[in-house]
C-alpha atoms as a PDB file:
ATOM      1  CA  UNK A   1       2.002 -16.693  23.626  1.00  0.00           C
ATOM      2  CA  UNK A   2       1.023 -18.631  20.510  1.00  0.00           C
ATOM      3  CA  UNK A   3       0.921 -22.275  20.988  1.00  0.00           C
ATOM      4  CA  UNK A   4       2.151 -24.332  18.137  1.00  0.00           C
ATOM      5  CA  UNK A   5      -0.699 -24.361  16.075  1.00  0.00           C
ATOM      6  CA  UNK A   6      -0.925 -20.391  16.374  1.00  0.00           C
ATOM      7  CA  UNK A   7       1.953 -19.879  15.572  1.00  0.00           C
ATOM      8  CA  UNK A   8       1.774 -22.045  12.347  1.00  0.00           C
ATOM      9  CA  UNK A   9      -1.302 -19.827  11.928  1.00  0.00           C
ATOM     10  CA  UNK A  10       0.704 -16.703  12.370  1.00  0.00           C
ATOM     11  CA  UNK A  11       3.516 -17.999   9.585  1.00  0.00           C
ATOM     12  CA  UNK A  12       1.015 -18.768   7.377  1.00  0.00           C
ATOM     13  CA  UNK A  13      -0.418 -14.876   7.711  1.00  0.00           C
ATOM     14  CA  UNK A  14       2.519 -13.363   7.513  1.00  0.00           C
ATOM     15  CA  UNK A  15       3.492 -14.874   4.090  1.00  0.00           C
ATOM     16  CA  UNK A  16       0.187 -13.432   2.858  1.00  0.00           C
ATOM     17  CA  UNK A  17       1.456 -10.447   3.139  1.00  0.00           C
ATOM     18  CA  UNK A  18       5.929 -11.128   2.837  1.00  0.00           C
ATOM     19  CA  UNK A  19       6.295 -14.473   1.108  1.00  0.00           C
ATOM     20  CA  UNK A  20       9.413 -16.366   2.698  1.00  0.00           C
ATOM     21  CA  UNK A  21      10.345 -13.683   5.396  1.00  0.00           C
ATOM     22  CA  UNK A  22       9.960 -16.507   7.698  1.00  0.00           C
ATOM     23  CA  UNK A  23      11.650 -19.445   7.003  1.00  0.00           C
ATOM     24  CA  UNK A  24      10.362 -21.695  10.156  1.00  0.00           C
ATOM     25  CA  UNK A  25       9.308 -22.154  13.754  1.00  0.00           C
ATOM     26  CA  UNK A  26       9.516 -23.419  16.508  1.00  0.00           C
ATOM     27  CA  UNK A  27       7.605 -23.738  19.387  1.00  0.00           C
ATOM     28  CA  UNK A  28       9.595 -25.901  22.361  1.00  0.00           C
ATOM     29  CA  UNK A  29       9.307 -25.677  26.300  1.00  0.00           C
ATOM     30  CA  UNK A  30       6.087 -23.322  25.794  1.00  0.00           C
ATOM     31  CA  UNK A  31       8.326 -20.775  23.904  1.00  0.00           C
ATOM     32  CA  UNK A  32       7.063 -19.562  20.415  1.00  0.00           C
ATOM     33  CA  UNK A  33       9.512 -18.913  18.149  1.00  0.00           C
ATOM     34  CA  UNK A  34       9.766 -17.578  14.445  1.00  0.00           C
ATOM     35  CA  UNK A  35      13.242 -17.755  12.658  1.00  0.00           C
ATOM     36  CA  UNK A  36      13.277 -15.486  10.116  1.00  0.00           C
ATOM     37  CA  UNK A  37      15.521 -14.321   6.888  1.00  0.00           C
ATOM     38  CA  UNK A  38      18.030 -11.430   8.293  1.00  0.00           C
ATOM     39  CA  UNK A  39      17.296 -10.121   5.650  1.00  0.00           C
ATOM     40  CA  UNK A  40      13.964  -9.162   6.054  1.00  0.00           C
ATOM     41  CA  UNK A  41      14.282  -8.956   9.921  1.00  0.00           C
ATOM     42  CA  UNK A  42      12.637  -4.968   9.805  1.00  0.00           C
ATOM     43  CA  UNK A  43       9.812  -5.799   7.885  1.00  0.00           C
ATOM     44  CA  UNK A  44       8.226  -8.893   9.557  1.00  0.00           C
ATOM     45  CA  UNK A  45       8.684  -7.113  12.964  1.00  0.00           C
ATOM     46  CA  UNK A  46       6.825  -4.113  11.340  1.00  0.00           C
ATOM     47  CA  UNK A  47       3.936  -6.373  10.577  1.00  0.00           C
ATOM     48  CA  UNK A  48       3.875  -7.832  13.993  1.00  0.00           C
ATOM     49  CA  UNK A  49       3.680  -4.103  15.578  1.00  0.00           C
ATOM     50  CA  UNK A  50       1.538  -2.841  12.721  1.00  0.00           C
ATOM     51  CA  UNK A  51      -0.660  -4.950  11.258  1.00  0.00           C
ATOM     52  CA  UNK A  52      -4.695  -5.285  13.158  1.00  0.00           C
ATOM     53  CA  UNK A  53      -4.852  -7.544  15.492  1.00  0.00           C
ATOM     54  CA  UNK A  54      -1.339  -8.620  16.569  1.00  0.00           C
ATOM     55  CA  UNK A  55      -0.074  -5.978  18.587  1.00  0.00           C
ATOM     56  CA  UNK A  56       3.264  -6.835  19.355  1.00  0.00           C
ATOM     57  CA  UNK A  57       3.922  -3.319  20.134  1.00  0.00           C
ATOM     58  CA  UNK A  58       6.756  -3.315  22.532  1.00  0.00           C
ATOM     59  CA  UNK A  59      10.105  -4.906  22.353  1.00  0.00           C
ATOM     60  CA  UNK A  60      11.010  -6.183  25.879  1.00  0.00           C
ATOM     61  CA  UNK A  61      14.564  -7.432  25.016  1.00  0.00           C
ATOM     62  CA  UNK A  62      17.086  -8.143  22.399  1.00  0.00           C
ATOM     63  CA  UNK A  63      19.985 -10.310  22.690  1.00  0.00           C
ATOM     64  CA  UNK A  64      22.374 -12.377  20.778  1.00  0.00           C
ATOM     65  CA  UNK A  65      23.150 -16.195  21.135  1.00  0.00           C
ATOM     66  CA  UNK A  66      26.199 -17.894  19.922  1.00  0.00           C
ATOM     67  CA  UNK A  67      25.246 -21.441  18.615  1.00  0.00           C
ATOM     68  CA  UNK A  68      29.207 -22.903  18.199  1.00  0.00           C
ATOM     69  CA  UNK A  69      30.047 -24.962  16.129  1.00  0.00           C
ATOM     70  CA  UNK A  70      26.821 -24.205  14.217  1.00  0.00           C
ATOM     71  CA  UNK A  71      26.680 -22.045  10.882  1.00  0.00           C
ATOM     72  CA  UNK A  72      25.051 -19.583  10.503  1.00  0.00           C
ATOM     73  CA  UNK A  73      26.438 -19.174  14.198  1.00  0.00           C
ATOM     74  CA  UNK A  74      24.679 -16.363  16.019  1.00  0.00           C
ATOM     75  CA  UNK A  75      20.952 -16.063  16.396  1.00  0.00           C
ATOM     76  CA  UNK A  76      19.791 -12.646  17.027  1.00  0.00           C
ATOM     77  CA  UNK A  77      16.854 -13.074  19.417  1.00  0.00           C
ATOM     78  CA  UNK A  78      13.538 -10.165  19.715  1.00  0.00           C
ATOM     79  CA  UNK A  79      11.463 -10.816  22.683  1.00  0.00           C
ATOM     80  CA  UNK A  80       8.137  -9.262  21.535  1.00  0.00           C
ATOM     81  CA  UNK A  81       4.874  -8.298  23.634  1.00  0.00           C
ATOM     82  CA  UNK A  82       1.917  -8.055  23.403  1.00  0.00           C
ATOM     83  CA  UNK A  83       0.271  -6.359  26.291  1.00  0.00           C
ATOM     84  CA  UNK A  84      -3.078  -6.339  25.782  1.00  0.00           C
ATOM     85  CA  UNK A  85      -3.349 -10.889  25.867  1.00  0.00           C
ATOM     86  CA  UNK A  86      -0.183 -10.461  27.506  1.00  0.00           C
ATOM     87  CA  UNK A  87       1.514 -12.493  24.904  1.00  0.00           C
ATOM     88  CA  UNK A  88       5.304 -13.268  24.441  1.00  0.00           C
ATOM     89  CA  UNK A  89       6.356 -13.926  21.188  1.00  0.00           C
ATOM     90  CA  UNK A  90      10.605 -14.529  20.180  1.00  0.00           C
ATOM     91  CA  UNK A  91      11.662 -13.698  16.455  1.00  0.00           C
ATOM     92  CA  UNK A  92      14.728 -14.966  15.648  1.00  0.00           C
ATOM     93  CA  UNK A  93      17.291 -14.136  13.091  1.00  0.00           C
ATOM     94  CA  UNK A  94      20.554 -16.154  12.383  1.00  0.00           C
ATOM     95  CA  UNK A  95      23.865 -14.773  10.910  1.00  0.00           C
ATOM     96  CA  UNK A  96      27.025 -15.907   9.842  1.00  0.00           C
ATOM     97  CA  UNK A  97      30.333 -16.232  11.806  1.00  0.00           C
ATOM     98  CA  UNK A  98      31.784 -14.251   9.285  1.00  0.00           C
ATOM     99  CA  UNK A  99      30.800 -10.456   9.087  1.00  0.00           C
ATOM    100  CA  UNK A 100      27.396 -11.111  11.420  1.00  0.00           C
ATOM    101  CA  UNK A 101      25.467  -8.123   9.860  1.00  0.00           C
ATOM    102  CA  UNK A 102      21.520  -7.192  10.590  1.00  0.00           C
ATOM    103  CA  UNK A 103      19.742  -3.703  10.185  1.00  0.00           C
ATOM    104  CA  UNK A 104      18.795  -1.998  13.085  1.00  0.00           C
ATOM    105  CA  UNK A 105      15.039  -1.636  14.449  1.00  0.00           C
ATOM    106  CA  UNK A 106      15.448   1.252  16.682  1.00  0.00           C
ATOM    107  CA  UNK A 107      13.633   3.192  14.070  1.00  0.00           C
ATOM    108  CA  UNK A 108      10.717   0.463  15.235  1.00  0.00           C
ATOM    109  CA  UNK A 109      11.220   0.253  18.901  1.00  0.00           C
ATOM    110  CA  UNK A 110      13.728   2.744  20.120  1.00  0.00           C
ATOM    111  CA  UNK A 111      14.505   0.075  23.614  1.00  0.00           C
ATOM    112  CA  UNK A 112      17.002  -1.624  21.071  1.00  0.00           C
ATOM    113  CA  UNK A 113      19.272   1.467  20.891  1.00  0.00           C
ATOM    114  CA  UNK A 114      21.139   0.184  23.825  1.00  0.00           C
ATOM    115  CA  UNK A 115      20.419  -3.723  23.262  1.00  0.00           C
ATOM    116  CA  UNK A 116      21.750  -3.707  19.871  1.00  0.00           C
ATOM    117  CA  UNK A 117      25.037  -1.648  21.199  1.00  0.00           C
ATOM    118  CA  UNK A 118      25.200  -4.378  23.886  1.00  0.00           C
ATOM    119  CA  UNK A 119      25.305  -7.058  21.163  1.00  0.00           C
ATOM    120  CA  UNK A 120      27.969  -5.129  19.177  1.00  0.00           C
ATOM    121  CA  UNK A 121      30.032  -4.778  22.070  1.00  0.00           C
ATOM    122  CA  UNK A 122      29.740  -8.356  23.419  1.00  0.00           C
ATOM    123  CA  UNK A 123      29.147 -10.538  20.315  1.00  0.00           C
ATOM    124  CA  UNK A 124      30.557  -7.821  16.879  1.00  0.00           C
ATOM    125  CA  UNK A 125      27.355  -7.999  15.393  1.00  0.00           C
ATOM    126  CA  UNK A 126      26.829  -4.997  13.860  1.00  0.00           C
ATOM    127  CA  UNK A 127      23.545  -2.749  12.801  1.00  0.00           C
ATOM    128  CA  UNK A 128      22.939  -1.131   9.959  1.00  0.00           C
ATOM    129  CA  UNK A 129      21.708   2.130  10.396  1.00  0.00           C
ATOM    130  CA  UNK A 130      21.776   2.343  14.084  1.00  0.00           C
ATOM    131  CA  UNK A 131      22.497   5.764  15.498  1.00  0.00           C
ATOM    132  CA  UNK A 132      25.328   5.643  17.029  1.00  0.00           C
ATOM    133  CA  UNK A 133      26.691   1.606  17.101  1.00  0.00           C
ATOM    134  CA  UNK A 134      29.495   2.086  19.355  1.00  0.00           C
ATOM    135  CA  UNK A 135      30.546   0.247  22.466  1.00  0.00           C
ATOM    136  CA  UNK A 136      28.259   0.771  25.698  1.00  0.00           C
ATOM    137  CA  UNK A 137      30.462  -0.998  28.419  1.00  0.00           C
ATOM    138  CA  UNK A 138      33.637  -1.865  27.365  1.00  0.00           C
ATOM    139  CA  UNK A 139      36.758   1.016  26.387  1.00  0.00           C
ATOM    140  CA  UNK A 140      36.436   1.713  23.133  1.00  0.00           C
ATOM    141  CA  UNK A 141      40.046   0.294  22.571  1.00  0.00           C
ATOM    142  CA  UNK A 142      39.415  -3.303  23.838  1.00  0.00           C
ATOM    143  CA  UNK A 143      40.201  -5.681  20.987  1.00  0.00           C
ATOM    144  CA  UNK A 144      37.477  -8.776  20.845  1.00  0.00           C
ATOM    145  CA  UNK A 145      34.430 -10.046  21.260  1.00  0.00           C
ATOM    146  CA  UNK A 146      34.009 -11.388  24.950  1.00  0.00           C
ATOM    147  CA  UNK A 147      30.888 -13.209  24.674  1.00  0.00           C
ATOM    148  CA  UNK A 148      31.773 -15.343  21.966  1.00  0.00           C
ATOM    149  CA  UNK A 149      32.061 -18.722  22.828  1.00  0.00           C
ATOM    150  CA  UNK A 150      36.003 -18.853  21.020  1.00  0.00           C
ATOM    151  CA  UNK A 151      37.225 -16.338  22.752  1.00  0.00           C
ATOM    152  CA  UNK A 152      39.646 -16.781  24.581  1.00  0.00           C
ATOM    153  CA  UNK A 153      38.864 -17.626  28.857  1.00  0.00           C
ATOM    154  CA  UNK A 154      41.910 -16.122  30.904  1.00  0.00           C
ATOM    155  CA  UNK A 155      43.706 -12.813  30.626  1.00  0.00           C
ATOM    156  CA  UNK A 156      44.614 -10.810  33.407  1.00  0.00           C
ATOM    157  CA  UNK A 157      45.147 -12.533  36.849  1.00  0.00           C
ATOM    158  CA  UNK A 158      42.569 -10.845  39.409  1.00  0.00           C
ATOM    159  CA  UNK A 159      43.303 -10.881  43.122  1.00  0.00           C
ATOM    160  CA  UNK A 160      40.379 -10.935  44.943  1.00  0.00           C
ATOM    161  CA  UNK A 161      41.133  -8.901  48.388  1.00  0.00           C
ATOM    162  CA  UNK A 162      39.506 -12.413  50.488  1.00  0.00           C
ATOM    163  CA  UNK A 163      41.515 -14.485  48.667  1.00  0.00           C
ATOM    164  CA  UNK A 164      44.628 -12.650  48.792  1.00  0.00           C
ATOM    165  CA  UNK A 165      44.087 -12.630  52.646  1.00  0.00           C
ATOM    166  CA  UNK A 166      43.138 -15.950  53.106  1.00  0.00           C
ATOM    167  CA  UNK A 167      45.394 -17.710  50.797  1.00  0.00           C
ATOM    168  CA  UNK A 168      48.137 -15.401  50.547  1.00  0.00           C
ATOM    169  CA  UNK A 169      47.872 -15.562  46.903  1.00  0.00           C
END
């Protein structure tokens, strides 16, 4: 991965070419980082696939992270590789607690179909222009957004068969 100085190097080539797509980085327990305008998510992880000599042609995960109390609340994380210096690099994108929109890169790397349905079905961040954004793992009628760190622990009671035998709950 880019250490910090590469990665300022990397900002500083990227705005060559998209002027303020990324708005900062950060580079902290040997993790690069670029935090990046929502905005503009599609076209600065075009440039990182596309453009000679970065490479960052496959997308090895995408997941959401909800900062609470923080605005904007949820960062939309994109672990990118590099497989040929087997190099890690993490764009992030933050968005609002209210309406958390992005537009969808499966067009770019079609292993977010399902990680971007995960994060609409866990966190309500939706995609613009994903294929099909509809819940992956929970019924389509569940009301919520589990992962979020405000919603609410509890529920259901679930008897555990040991328990129940042991405790005679």
């Amino acid at each position: 991965m880019p250490d910090g100085p590469g990665l300022e190097l990397l900002r500083g080539e990227i705005d060559g070419d998209a002027p303020g797509a990324v708005l900062a980085t950060s580079y902290e327990k040997e993790r690069a980082a670029l935090i990046v305008d929502p905005d503009r998510i599609v076209e600065v992880l075009t440039w990182l696939r596309d453009t000679p000599g970065q490479g960052y042609r496959f997308l090895s995960s995408l997941h959401v992270a909800d900062y609470l109390p923080a605005e904007p609340r949820f960062g939309v994380h994109y672990e990118l590789l590099n497989r040929e210096r087997v190099e890690r690099l993490r764009v992030k994108a933050m968005l609002p607690t209210e309406s958390p929109q992005i537009d969808s890169v499966t067009d770019l790397f079609p292993t977010a179909n399902f990680q971007e349905r995960e994060a609409f079905d866990f966190f309500g961040v939706v995609f613009h222009g994903h294929p099909e954004l509809t819940r992956i793992l929970l019924p389509e009628d569940y009301v919520g957004w589990p992962q979020r760190r405000d919603f609410p622990v509890g529920g259901e009671p679930v008897t555990f068969t040991y328990s129940e035998a042991r405790y005679g709950a």
